[in-house]
Protein backbone atom coordinates (compact mmCIF):
# COMPACT_ATOMS: atom_id res chain seq x y z
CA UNK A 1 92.94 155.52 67.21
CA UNK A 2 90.50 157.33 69.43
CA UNK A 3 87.81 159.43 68.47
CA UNK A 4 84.78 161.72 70.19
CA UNK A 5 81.19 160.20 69.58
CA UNK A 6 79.22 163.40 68.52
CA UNK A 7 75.55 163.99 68.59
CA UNK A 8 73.37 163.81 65.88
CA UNK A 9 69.70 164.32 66.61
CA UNK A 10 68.60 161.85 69.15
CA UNK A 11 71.52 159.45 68.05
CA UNK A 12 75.87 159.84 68.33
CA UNK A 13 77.93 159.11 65.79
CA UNK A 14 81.17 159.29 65.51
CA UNK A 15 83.34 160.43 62.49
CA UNK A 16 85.79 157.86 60.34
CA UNK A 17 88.60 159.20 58.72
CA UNK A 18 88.81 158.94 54.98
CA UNK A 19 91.80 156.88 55.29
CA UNK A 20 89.86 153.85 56.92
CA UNK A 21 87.09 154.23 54.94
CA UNK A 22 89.39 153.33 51.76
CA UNK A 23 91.33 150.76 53.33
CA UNK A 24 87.96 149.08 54.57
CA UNK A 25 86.02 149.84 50.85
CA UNK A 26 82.82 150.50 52.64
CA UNK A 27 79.88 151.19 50.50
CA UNK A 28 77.33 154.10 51.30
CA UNK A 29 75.49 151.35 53.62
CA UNK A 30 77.03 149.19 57.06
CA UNK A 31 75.53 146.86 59.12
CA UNK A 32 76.39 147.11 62.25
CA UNK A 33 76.46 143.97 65.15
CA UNK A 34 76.75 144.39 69.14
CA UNK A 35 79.45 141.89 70.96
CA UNK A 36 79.18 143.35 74.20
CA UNK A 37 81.03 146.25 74.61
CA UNK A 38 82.44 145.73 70.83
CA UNK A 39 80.97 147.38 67.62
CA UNK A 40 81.35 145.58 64.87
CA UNK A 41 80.93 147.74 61.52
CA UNK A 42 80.95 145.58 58.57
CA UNK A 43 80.03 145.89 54.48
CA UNK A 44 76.39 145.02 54.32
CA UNK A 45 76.23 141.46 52.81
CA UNK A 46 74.81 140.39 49.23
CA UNK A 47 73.58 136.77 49.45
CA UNK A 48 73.45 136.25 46.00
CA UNK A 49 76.84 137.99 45.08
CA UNK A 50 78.53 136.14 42.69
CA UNK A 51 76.14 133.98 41.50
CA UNK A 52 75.46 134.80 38.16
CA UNK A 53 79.54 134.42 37.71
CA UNK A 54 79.27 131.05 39.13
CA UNK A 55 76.32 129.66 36.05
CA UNK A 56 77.98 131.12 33.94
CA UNK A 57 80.89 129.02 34.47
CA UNK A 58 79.07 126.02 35.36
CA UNK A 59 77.82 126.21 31.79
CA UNK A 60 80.72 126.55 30.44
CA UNK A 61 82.09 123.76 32.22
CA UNK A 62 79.24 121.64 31.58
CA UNK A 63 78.18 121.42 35.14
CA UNK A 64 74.78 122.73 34.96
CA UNK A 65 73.15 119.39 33.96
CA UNK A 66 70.01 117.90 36.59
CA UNK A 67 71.61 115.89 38.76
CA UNK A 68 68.31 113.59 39.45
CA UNK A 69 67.14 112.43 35.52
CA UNK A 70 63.17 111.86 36.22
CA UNK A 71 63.36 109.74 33.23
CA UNK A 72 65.38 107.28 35.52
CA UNK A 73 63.56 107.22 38.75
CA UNK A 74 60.44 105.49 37.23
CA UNK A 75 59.17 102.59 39.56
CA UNK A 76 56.46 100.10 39.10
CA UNK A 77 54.18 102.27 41.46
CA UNK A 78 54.48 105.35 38.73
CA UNK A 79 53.21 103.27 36.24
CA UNK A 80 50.07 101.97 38.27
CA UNK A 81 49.36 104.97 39.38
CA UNK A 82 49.90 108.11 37.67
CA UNK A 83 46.91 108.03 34.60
């Protein structure tokens, strides 16, 4: 598809049709990356997306436990040294 850039204050811009919008599910905010001559528009990323999904089923699943027991790691120089 080919479209006209248009100007918009000291900027262009160019219009997307409604129907790529919805295919694409873009939010109200892109980011937007150079490759040369190629723009790449894409859904601005969420690092921690997700996340709160993932505990939750770690806990569930029992895999939220420390992997690295203090308890266990005690050496001769920890008791000598720490008061």
């Amino acid at each position: 598809m080919k479209t006209a850039l248009v100007q918009i204050g000291d900027s262009r811009g160019i219009l997307i049709p409604g129907s790529f919008l919805e295919q694409c599910q873009f939010p109200d905010e892109v980011e937007l990356e150079n490759h040369g001559n190629h723009l790449i528009i894409r859904t601005t990323s969420k690092p921690r997306s997700g996340w709160e999904d993932a505990f939750r089923r770690m806990r569930e699943n029992g895999d939220d436990k420390l992997l690295d027991d203090a308890s266990q790691s005690v050496d001769e120089w920890d008791i000598t040294e720490i008061p």
